[in-house]
C-alpha atoms as a PDB file:
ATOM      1  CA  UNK A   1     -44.575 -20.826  25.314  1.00  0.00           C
ATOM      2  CA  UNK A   2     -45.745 -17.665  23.083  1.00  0.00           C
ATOM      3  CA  UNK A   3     -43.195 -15.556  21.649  1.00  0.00           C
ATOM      4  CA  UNK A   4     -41.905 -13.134  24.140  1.00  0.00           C
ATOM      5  CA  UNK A   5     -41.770  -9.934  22.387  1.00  0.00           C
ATOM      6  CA  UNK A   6     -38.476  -8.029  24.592  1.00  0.00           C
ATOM      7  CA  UNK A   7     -36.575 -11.576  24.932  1.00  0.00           C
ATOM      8  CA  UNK A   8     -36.355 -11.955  21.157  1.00  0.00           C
ATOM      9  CA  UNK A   9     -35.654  -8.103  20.572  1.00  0.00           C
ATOM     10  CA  UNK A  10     -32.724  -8.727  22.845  1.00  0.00           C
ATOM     11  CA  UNK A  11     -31.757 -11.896  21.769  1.00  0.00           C
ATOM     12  CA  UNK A  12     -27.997 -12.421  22.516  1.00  0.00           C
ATOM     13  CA  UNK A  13     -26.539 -13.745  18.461  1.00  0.00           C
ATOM     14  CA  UNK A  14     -22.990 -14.455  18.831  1.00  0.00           C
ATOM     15  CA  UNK A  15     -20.473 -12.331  16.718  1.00  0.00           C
ATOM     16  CA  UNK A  16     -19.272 -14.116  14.103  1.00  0.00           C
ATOM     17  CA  UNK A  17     -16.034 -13.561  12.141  1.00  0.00           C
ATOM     18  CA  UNK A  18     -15.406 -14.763   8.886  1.00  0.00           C
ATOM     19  CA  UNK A  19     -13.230 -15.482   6.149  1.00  0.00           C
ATOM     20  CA  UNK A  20     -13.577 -16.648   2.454  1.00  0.00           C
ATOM     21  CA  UNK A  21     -11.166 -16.500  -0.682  1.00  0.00           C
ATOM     22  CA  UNK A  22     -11.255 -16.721  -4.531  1.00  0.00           C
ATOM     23  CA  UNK A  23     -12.334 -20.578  -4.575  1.00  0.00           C
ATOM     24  CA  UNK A  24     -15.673 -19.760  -2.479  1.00  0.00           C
ATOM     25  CA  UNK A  25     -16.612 -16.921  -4.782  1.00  0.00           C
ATOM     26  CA  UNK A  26     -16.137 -19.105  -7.532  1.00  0.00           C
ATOM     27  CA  UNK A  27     -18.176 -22.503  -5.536  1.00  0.00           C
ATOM     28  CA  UNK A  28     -20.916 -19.588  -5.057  1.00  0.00           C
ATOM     29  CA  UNK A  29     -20.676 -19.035  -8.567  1.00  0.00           C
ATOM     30  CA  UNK A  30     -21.059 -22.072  -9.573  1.00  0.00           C
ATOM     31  CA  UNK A  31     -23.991 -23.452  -7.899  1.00  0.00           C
ATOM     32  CA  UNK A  32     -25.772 -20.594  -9.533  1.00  0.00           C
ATOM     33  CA  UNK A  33     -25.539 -22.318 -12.524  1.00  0.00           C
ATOM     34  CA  UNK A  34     -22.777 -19.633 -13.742  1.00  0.00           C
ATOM     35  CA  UNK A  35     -20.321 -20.274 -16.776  1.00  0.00           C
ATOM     36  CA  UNK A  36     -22.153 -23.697 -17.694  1.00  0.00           C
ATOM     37  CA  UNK A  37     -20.777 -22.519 -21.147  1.00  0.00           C
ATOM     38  CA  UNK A  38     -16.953 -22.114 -20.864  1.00  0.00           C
ATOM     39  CA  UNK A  39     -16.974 -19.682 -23.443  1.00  0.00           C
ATOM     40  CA  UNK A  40     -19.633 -17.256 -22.092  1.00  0.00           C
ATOM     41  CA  UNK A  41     -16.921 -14.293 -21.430  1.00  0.00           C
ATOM     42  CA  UNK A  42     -19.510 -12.301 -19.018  1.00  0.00           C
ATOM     43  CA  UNK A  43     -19.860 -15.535 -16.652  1.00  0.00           C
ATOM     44  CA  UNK A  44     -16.330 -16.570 -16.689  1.00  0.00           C
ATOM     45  CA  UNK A  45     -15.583 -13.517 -14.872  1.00  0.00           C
ATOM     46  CA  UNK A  46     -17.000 -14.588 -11.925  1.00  0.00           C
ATOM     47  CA  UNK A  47     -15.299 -18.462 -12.123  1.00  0.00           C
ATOM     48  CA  UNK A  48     -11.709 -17.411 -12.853  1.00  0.00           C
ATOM     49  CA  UNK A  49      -9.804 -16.409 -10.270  1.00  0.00           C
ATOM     50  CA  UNK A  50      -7.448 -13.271 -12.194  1.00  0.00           C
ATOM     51  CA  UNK A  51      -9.972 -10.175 -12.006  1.00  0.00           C
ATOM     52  CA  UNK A  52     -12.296 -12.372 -10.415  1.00  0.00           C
ATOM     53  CA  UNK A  53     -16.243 -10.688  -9.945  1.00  0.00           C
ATOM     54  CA  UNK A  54     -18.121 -11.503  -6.965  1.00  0.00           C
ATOM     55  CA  UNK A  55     -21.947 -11.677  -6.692  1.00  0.00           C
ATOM     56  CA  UNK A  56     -22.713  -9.720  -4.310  1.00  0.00           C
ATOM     57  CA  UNK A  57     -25.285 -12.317  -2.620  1.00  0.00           C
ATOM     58  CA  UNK A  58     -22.418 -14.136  -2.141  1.00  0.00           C
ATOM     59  CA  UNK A  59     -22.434 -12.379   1.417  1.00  0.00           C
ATOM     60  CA  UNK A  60     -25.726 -14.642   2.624  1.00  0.00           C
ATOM     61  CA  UNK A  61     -23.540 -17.355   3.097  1.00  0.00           C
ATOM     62  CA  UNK A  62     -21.317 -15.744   5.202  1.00  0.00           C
ATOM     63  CA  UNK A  63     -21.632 -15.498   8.992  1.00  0.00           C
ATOM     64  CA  UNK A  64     -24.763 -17.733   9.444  1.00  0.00           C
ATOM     65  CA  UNK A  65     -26.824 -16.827  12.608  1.00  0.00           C
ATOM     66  CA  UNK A  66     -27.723 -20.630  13.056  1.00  0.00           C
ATOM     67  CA  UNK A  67     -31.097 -22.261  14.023  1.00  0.00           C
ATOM     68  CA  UNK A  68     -31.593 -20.227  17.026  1.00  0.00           C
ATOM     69  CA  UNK A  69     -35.056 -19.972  16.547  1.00  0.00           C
ATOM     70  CA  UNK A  70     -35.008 -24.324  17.792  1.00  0.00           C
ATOM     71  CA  UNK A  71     -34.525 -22.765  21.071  1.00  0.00           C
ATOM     72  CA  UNK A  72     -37.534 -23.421  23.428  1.00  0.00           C
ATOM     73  CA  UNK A  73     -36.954 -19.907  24.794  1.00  0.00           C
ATOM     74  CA  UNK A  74     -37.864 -18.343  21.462  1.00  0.00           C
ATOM     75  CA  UNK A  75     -41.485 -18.923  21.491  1.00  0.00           C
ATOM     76  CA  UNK A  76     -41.334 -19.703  17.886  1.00  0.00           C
ATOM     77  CA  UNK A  77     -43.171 -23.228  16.542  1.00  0.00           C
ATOM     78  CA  UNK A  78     -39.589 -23.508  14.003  1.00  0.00           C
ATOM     79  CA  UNK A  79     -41.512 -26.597  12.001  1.00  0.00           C
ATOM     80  CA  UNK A  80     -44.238 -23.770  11.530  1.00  0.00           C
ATOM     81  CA  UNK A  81     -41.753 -21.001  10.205  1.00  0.00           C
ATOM     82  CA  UNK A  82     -41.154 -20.492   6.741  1.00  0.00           C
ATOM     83  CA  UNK A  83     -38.057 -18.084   5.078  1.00  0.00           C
ATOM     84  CA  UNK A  84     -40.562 -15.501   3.557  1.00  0.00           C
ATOM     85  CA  UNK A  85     -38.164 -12.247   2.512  1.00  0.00           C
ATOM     86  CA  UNK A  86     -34.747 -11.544   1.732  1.00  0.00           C
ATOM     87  CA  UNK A  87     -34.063  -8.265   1.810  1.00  0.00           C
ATOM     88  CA  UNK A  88     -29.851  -7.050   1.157  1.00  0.00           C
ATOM     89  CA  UNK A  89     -28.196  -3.735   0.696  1.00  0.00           C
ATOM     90  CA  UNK A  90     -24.261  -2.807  -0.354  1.00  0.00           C
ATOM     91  CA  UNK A  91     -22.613  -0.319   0.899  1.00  0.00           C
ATOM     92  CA  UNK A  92     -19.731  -1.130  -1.159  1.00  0.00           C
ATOM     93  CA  UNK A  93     -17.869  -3.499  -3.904  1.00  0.00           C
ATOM     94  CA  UNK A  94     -17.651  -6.970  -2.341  1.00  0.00           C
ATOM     95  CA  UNK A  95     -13.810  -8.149  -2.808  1.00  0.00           C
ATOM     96  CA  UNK A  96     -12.823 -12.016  -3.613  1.00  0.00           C
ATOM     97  CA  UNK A  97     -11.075 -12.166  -0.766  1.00  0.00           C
ATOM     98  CA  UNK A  98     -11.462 -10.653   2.975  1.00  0.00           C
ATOM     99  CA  UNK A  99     -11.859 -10.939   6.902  1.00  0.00           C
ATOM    100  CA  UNK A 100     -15.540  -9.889   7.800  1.00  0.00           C
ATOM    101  CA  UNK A 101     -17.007  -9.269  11.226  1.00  0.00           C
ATOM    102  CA  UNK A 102     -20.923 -10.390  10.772  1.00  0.00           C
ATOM    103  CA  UNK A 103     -23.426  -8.861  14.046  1.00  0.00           C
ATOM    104  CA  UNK A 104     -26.820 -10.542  13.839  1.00  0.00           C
ATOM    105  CA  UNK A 105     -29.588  -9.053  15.575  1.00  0.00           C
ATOM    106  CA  UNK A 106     -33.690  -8.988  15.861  1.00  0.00           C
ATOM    107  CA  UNK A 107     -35.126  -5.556  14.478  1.00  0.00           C
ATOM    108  CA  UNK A 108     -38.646  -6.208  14.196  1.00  0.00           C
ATOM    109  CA  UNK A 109     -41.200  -8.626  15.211  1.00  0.00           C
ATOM    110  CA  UNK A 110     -44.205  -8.247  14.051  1.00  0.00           C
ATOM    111  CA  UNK A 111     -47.613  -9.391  14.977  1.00  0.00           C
ATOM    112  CA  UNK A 112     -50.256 -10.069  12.121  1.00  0.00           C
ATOM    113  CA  UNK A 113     -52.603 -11.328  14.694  1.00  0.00           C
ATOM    114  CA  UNK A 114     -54.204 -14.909  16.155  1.00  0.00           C
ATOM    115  CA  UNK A 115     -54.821 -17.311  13.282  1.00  0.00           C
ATOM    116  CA  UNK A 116     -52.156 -15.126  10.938  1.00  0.00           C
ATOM    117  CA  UNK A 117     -48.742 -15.617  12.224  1.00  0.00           C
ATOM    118  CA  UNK A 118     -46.327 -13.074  13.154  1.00  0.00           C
ATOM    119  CA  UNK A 119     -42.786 -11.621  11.173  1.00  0.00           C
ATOM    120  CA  UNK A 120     -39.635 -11.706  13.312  1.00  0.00           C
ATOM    121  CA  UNK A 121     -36.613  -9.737  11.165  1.00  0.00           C
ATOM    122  CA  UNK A 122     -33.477 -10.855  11.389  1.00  0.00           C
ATOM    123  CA  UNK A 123     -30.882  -8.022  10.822  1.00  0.00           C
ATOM    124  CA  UNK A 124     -26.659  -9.055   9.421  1.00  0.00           C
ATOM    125  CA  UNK A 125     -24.406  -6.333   9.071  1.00  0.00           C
ATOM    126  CA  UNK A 126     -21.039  -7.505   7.466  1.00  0.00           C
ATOM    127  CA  UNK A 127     -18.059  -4.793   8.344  1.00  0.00           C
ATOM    128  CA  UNK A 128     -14.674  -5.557   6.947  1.00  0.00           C
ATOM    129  CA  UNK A 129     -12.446  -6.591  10.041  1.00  0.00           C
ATOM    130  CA  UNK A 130     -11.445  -5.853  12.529  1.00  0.00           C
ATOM    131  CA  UNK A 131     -13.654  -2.304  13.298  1.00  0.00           C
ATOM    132  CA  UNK A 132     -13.489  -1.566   9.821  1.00  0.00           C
ATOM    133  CA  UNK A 133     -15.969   0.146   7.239  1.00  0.00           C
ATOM    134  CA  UNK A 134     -19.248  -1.519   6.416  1.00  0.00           C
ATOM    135  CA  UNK A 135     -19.613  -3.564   3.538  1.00  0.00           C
ATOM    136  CA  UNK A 136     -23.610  -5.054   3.387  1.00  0.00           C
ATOM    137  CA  UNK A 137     -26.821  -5.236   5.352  1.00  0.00           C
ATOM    138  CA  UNK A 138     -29.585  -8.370   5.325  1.00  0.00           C
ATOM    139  CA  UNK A 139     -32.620  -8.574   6.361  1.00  0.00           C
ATOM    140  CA  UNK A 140     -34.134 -11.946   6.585  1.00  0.00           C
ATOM    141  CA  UNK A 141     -37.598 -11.907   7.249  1.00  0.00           C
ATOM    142  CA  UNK A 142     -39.022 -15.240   8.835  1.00  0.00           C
ATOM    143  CA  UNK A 143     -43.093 -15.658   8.481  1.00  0.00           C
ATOM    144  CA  UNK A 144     -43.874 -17.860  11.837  1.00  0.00           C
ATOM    145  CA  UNK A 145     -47.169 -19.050  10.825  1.00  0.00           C
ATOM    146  CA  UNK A 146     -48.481 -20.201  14.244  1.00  0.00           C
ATOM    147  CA  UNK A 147     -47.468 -17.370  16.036  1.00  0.00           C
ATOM    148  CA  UNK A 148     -49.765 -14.835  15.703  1.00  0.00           C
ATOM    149  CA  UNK A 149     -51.926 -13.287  18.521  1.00  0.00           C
ATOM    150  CA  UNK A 150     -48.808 -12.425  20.687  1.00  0.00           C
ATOM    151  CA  UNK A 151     -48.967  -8.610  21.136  1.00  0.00           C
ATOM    152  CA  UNK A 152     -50.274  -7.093  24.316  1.00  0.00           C
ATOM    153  CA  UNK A 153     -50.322  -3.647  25.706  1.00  0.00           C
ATOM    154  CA  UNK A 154     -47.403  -4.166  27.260  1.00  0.00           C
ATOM    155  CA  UNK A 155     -45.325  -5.937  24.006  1.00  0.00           C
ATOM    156  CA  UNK A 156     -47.363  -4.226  21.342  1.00  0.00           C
ATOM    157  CA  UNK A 157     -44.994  -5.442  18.510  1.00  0.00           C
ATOM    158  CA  UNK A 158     -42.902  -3.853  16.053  1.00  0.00           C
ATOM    159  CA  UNK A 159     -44.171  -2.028  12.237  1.00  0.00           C
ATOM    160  CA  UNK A 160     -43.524  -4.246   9.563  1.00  0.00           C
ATOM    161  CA  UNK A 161     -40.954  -3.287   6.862  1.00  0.00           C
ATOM    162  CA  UNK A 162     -42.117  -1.410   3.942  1.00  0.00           C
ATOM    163  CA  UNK A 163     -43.582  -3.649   1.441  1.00  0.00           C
ATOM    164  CA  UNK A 164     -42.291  -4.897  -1.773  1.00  0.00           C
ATOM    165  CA  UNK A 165     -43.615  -3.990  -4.934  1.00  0.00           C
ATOM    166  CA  UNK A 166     -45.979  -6.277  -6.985  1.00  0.00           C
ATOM    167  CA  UNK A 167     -44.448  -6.911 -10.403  1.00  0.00           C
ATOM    168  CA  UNK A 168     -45.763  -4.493 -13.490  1.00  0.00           C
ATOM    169  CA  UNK A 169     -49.664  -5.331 -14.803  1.00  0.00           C
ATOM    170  CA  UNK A 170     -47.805  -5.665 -18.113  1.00  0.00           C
ATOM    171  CA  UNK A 171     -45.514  -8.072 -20.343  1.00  0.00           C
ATOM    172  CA  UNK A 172     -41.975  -7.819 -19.033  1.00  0.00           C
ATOM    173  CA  UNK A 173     -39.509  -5.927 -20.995  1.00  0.00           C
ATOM    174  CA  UNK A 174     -37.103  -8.947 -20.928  1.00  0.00           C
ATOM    175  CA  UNK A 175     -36.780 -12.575 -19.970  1.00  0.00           C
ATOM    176  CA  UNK A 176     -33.982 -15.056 -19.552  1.00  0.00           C
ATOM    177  CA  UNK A 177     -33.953 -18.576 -19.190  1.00  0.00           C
ATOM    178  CA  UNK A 178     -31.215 -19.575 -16.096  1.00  0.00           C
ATOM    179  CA  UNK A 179     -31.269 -23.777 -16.342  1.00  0.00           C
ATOM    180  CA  UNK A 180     -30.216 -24.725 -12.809  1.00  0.00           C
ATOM    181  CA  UNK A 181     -27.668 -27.640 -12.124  1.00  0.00           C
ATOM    182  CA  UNK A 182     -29.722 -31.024 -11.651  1.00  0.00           C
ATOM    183  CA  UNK A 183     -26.414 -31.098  -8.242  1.00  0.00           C
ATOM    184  CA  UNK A 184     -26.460 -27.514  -7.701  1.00  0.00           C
ATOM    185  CA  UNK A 185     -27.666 -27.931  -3.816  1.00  0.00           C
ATOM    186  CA  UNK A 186     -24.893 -30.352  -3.601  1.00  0.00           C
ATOM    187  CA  UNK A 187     -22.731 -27.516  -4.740  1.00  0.00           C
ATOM    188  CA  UNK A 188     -24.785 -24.676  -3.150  1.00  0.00           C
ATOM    189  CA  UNK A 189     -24.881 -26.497   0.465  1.00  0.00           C
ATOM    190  CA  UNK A 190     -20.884 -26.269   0.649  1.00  0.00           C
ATOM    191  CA  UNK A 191     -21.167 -22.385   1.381  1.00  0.00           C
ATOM    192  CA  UNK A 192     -22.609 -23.442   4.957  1.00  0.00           C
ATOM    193  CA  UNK A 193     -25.860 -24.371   4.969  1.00  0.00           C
ATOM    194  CA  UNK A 194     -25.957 -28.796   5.128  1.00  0.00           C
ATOM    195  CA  UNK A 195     -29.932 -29.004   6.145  1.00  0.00           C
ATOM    196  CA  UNK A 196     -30.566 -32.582   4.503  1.00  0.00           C
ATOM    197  CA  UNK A 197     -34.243 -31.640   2.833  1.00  0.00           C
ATOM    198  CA  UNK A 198     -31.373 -30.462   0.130  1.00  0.00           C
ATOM    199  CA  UNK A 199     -29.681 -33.582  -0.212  1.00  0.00           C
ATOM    200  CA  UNK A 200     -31.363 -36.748   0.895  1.00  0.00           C
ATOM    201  CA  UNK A 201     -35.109 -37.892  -0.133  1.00  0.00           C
ATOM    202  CA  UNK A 202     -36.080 -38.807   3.024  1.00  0.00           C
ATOM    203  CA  UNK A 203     -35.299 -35.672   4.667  1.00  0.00           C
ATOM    204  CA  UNK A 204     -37.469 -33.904   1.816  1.00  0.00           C
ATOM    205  CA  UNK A 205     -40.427 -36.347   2.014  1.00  0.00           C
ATOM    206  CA  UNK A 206     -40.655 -35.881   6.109  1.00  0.00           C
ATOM    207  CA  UNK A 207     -40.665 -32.168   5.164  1.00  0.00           C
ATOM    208  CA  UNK A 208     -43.515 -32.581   2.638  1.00  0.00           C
ATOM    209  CA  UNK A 209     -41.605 -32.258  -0.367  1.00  0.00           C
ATOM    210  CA  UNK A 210     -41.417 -35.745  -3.068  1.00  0.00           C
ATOM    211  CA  UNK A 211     -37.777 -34.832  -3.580  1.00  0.00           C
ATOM    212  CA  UNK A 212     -35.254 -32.658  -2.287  1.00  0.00           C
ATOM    213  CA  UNK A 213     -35.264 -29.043  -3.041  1.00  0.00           C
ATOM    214  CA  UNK A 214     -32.672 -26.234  -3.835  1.00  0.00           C
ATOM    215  CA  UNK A 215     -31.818 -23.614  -1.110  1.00  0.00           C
ATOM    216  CA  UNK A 216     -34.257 -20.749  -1.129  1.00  0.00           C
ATOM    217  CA  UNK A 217     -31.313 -18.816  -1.159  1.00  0.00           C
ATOM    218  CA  UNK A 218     -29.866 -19.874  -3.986  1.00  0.00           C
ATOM    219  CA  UNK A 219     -32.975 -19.115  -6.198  1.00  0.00           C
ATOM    220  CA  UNK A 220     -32.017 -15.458  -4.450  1.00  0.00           C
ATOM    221  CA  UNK A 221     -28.761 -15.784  -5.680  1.00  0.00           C
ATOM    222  CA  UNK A 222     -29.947 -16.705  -9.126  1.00  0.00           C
ATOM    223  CA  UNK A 223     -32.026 -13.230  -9.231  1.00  0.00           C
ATOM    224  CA  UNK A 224     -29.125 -11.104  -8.492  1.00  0.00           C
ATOM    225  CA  UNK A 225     -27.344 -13.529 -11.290  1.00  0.00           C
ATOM    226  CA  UNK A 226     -30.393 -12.452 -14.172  1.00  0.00           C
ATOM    227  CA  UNK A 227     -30.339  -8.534 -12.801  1.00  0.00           C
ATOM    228  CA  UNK A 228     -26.365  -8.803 -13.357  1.00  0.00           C
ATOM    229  CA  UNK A 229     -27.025 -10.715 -16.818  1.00  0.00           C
ATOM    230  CA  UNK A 230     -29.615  -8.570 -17.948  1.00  0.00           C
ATOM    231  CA  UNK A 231     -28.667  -5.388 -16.919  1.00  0.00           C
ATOM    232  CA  UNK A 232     -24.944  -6.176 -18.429  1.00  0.00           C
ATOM    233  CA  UNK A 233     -23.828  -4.846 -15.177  1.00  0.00           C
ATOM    234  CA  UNK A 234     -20.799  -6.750 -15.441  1.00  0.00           C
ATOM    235  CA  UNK A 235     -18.350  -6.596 -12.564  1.00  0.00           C
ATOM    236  CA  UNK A 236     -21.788  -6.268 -10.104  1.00  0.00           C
ATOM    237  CA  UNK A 237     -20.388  -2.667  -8.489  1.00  0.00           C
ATOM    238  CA  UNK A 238     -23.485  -1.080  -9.596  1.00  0.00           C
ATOM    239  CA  UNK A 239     -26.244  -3.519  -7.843  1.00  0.00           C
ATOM    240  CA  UNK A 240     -26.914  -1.703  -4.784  1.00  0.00           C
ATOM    241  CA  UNK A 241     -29.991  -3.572  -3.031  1.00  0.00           C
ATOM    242  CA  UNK A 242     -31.960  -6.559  -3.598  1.00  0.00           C
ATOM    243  CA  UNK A 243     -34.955  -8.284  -2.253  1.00  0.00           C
ATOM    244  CA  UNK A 244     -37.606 -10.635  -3.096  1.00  0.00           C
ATOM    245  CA  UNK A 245     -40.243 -12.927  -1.710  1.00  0.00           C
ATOM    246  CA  UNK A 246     -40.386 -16.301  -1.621  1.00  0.00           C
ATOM    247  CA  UNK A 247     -43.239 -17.949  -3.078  1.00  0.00           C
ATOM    248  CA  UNK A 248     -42.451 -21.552  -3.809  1.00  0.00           C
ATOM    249  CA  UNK A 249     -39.590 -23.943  -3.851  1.00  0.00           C
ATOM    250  CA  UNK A 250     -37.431 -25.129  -6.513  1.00  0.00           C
ATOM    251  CA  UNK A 251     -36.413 -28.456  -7.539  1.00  0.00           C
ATOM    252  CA  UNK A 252     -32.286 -29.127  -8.708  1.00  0.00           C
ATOM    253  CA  UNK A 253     -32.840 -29.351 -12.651  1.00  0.00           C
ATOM    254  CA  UNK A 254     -35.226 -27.297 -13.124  1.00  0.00           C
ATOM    255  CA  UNK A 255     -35.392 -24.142 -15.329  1.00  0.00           C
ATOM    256  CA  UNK A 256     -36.069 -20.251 -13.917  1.00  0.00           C
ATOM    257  CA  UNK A 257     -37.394 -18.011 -16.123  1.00  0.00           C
ATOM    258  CA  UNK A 258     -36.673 -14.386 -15.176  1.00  0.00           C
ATOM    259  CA  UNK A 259     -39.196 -11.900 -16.144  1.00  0.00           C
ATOM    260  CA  UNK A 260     -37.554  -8.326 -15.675  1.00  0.00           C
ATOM    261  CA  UNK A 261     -39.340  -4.797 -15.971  1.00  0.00           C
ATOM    262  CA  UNK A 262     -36.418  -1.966 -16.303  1.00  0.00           C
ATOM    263  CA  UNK A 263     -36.636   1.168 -14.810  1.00  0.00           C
ATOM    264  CA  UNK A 264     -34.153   4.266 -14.485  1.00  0.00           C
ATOM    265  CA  UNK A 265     -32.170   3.364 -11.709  1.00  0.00           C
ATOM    266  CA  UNK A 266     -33.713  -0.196 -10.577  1.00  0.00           C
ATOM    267  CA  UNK A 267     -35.264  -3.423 -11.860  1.00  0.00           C
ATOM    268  CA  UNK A 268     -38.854  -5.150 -10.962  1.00  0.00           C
ATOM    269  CA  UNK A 269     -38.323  -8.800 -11.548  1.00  0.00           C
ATOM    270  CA  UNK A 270     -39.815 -12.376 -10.945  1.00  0.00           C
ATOM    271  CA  UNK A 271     -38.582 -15.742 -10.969  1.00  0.00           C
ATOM    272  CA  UNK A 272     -40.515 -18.671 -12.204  1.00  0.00           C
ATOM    273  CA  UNK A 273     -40.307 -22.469 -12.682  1.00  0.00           C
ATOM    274  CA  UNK A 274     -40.591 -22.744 -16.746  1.00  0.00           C
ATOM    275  CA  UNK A 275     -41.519 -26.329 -16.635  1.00  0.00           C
ATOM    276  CA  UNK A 276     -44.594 -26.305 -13.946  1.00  0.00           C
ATOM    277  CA  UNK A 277     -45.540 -22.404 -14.813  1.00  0.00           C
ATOM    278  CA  UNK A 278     -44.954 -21.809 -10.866  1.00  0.00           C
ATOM    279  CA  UNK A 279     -43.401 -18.400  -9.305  1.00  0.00           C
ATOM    280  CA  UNK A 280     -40.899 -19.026  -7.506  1.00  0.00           C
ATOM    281  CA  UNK A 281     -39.770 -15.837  -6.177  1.00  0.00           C
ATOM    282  CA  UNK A 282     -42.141 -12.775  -6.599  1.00  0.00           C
ATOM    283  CA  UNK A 283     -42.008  -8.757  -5.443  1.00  0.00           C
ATOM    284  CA  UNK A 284     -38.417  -8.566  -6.210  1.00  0.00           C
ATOM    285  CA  UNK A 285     -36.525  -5.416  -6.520  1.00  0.00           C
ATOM    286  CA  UNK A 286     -33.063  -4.565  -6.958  1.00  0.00           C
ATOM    287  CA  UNK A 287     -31.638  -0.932  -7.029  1.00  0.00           C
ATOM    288  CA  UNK A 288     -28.691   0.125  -9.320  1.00  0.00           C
ATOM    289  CA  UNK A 289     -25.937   2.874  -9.133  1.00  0.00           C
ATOM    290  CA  UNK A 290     -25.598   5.553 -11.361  1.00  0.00           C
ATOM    291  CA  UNK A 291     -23.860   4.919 -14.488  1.00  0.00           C
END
């Protein structure tokens, strides 16, 4: 079955509420690879619970839309589908503690054409509960690579979203080596998402991979983590958006090299693997308040 272009525009995502507390900030934390020196002062303020300081990609592991995209109605060849964007915007300071209402919808699909796959968007807006102000907006961008060719006259397919920018044709302005747990998916999986190719070889060597590997979004997490570091942004108020591509997976124990290029009011950056000389996440972008 092809992808159907109005049944996945309309497709019916469950409202999800949530709650989280001071301990899952700090988990979150954590698996980041956060306060691995107990006297860093900038780190421990987001793994001590008085004035704690939440990351604000804490928020992806809230409210998880699920593998909906197994179901046979979606037209979508899932083994096929890769996690190619992350896209998130605040719309305000995330708190250590709340009650979130999380909508999930699909705003754009997106057909590249036969033989190049096609982009479905999926939307999350978090709103403090219940009916209350918003809070953040995600936009997870899934690259179906066998599902191209769809669009027809009468489902002609959706724009895609505004490209990322390449990273600067010139040295980066800073780096900063983030050495990440040789457990952290152990850690990282206990904010929701449990698929084995994190935790058990054999999972990860039916998936291709000789080991397992960390949670794409994790390595996400780990960008807003060096913008935060580098920036000395501190409590995290003034990160406003962030997104980046995926471009290859990680491996627990590995270290990430940040290369960051600073500009006025936002900051180009990529993430590598130091030991294989791999980039790992690359068009990222993340937008900063005012001062």
């Amino acid at each position: 079955m092809p992808i159907d272009y109005h049944r996945l525009r309309q497709w019916p995502f469950q409202q999800a509420t949530v709650r989280y507390g001071a301990n899952d900030c700090i988990l979150y934390a954590l698996s980041l690879g956060m306060a691995q020196d107990p006297l860093d002062a900038q780190d421990l303020q987001y793994a001590y619970e008085e004035g704690l300081r939440v990351v604000p990609t804490f928020l992806s592991t809230m409210g998880s839309s699920g593998a909906w995209f197994r179901d046979p109605r979606s037209g979508i060849q899932w083994l096929q589908m890769l996690h190619g964007e992350q896209r998130m915007r605040f719309h305000g300071a995330v708190p250590a503690s709340a009650e979130l209402a999380c909508r999930a919808r699909i705003s754009r699909v997106v057909d590249k054409g036969a033989g190049r796959g096609a982009l479905v968007v999926v939307q999350q807006d978090w709103v403090h509960a219940p009916g209350g102000a918003p809070l953040a907006t995600a936009q997870q961008v899934l690259f179906c690579r066998a599902d191209g060719g769809f669009a027809t006259a009468a489902q002609p397919g959706d724009a895609p979203l505004e490209p990322l920018p390449c990273a600067p044709r010139r040295a980066p302005d800073q780096t900063l080596d983030m050495p990440t747990l040789p457990n952290a998916a152990l850690l990282y999986r206990l904010g929701g998402d449990r698929n084995p190719i994190h935790v058990l070889p054999q999972a990860a060597r039916e998936a291709g991979f000789d080991r397992p590997i960390l949670h794409g979004l994790c390595t996400y997490g780990m960008a807003a983590r060096a913008v935060l570091r580098a920036g000395e942004l501190g409590d995290g108020t003034r990160l406003s958006a962030i997104a980046a591509r995926f471009s290859a997976p990680v491996f627990p124990g590995e270290t990430l090299q940040a290369r960051l290029w600073h500009g006025s009011q936002q900051v180009q950056f990529e993430l590598w693997a130091r030991e294989r000389a791999v980039p790992v996440l690359s068009h990222g972008l993340a937008e900063l308040q005012p001062c």
